[in-house]
Protein backbone atom coordinates (compact mmCIF):
# COMPACT_ATOMS: atom_id res chain seq x y z
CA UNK A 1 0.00 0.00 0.00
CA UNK A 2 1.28 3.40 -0.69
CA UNK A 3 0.63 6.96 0.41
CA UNK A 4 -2.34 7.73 -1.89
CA UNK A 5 -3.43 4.18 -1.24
CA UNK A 6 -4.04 5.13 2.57
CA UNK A 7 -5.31 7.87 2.25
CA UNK A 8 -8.15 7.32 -0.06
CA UNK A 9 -9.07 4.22 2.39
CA UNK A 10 -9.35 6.86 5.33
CA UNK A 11 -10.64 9.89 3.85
CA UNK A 12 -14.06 8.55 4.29
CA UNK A 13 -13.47 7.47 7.70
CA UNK A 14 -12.11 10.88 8.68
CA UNK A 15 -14.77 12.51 6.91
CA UNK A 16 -17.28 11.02 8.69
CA UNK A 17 -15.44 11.05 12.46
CA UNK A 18 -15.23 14.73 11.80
CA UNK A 19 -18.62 15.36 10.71
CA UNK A 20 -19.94 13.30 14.07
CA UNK A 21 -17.62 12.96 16.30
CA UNK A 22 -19.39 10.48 18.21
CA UNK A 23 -18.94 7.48 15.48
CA UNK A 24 -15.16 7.31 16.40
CA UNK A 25 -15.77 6.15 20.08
CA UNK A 26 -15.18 2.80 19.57
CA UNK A 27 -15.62 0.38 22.91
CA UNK A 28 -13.12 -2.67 22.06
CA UNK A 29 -14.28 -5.60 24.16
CA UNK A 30 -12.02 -8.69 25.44
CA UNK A 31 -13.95 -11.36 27.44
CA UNK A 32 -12.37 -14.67 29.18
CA UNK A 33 -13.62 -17.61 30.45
CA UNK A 34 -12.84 -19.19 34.49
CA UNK A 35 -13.85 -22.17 34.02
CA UNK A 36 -11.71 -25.22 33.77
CA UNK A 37 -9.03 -26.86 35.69
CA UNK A 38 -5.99 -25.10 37.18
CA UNK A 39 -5.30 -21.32 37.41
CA UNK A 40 -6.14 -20.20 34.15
CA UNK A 41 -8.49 -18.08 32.05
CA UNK A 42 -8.71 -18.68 28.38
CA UNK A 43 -9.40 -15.24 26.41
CA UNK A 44 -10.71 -15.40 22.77
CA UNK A 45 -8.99 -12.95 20.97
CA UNK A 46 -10.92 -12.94 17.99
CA UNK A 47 -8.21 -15.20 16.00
CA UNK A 48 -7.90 -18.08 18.26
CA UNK A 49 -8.63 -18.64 21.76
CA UNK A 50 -5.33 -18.32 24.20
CA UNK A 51 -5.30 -19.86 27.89
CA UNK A 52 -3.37 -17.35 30.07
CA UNK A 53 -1.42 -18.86 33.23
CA UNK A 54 0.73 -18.10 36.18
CA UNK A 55 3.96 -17.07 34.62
CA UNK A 56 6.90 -19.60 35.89
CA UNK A 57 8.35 -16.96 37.91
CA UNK A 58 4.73 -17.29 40.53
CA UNK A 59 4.36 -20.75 39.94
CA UNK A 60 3.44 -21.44 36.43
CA UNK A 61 4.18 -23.79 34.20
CA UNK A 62 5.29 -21.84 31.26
CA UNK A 63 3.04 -24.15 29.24
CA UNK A 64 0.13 -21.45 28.94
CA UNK A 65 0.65 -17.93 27.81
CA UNK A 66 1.79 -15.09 30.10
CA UNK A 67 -0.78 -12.52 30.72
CA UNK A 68 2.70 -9.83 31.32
CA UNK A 69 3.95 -11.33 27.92
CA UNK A 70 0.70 -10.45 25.65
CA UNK A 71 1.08 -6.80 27.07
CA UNK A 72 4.37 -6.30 25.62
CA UNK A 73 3.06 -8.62 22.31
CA UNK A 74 0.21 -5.94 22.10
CA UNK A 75 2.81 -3.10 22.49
CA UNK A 76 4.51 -4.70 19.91
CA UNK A 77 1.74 -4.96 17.49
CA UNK A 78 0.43 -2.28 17.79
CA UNK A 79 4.11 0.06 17.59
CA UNK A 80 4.84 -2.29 14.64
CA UNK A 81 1.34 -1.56 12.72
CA UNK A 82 1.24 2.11 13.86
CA UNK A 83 4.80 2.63 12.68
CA UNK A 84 4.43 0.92 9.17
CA UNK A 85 1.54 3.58 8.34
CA UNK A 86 2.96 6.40 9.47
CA UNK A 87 6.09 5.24 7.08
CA UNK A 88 3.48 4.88 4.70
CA UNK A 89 1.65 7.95 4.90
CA UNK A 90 4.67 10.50 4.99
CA UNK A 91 7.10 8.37 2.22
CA UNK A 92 9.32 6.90 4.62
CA UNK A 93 11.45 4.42 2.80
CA UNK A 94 11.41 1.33 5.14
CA UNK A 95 13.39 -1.86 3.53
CA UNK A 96 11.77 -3.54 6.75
CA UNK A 97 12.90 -3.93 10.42
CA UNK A 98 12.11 -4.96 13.67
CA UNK A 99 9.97 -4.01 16.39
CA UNK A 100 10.67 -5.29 20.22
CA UNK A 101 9.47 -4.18 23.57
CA UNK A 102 10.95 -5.77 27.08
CA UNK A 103 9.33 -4.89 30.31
CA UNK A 104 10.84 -4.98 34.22
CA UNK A 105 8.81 -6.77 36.58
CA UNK A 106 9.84 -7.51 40.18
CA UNK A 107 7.48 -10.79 41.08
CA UNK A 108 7.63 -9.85 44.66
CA UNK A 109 5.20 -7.24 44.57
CA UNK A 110 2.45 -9.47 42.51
CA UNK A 111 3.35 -12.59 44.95
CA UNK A 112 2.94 -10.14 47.97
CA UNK A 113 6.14 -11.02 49.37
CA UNK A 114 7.44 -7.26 49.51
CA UNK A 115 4.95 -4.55 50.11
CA UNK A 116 7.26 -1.87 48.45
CA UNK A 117 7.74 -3.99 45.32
CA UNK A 118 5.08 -3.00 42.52
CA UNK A 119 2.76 -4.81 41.27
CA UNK A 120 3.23 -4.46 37.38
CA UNK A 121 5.69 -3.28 35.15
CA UNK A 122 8.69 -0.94 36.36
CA UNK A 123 10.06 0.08 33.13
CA UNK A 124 8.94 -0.75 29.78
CA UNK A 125 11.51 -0.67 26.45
CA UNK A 126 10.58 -0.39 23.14
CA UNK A 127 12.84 -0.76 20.22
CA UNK A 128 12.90 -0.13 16.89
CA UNK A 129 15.85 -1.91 14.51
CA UNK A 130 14.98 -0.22 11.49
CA UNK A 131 16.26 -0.89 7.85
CA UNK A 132 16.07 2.48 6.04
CA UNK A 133 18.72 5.21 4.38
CA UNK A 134 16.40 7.66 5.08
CA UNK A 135 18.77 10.48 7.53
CA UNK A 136 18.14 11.17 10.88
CA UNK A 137 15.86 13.78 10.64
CA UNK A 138 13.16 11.66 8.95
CA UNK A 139 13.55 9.09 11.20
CA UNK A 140 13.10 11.15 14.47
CA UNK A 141 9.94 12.24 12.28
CA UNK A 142 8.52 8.69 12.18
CA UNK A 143 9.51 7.50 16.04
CA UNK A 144 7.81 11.04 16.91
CA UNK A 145 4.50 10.29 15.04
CA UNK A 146 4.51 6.68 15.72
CA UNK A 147 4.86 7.46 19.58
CA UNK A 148 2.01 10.30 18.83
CA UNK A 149 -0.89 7.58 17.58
CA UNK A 150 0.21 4.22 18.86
CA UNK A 151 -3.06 3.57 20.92
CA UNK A 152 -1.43 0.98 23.08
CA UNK A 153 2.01 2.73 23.16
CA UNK A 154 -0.62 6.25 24.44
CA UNK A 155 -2.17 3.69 27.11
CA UNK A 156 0.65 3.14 28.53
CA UNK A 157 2.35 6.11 29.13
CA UNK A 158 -1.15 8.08 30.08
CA UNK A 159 -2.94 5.28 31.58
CA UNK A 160 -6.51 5.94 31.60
CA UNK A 161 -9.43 5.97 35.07
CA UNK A 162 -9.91 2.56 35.55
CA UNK A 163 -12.67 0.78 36.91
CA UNK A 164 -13.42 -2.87 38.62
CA UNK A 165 -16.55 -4.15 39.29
CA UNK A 166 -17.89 -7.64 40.14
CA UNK A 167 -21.01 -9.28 39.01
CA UNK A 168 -21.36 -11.91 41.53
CA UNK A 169 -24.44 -14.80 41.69
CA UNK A 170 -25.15 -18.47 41.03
């Protein structure tokens, strides 16, 4: 896909957010089930359905996927996707690349066996390893717009209100 390409696919779509504003809140949905044996909950994710687990380092197996791990995957995807349009959309030449994100996580605050460890991610790293002769000025560019509309990238770094609640009965 090229410049031109993308844009005439999201013209309309722009058109229309700006004309009512109120057809681009989207509400993205993930739902998971408890049942089953062990301690697990298996989350359809629209492609395939993925059983989440204890992570080795609390007790896991390592046999089921890490819910820590599919942060950092979505981070990933979501850098990786946002990055490739923006290239797209302003005439970056990209010959391809690589896209990886690590996270810090001190188990002790999630096991509750140090109340001053956090629970969650310290420090989050994502990478770029781009293949381009495009100079430096073009690439701050990109990493500056790709930063500026990755929705998961955004989440992170300006986490929005969040809010529990439990539907309990029989």
């Amino acid at each position: 896909m090229n410049a031109d390409e993308l844009r005439n696919l999201q013209a309309p779509i722009k058109d229309r957010y700006k004309v009512d504003p109120g057809t681009a809140v989207i509400t993205l949905k993930a739902r998971g089930e408890l049942d089953g044996d062990g301690i697990a909950c298996k989350v359809d994710t629209g492609r395939a359905l993925v059983e989440a687990g204890l992570h080795p380092a609390t007790g896991g197996s390592g046999l089921q996927a890490c819910s820590g791990d599919m942060l950092l995957e979505a981070l990933v995807a979501c850098a990786g996707v946002t990055l490739k349009a923006v290239a797209t959309a302003i005439g970056f030449e990209l010959q391809g690349g690589t896209v990886s994100a690590e996270g810090d996580l001190d188990f002790r605050g999630t096991l509750g066996v140090a109340k001053d460890a956090p629970v969650g991610f310290r420090d989050i790293r994502l990478t770029f390893a781009l293949q381009t002769a495009e100079p430096q000025d073009r690439i701050d560019q990109l990493t500056k717009l790709t930063e500026r509309y990755c929705v998961v990238f955004q989440t992170l770094a300006k986490p929005p209100a969040m809010i529990l609640t439990v539907q309990a009965g029989a």
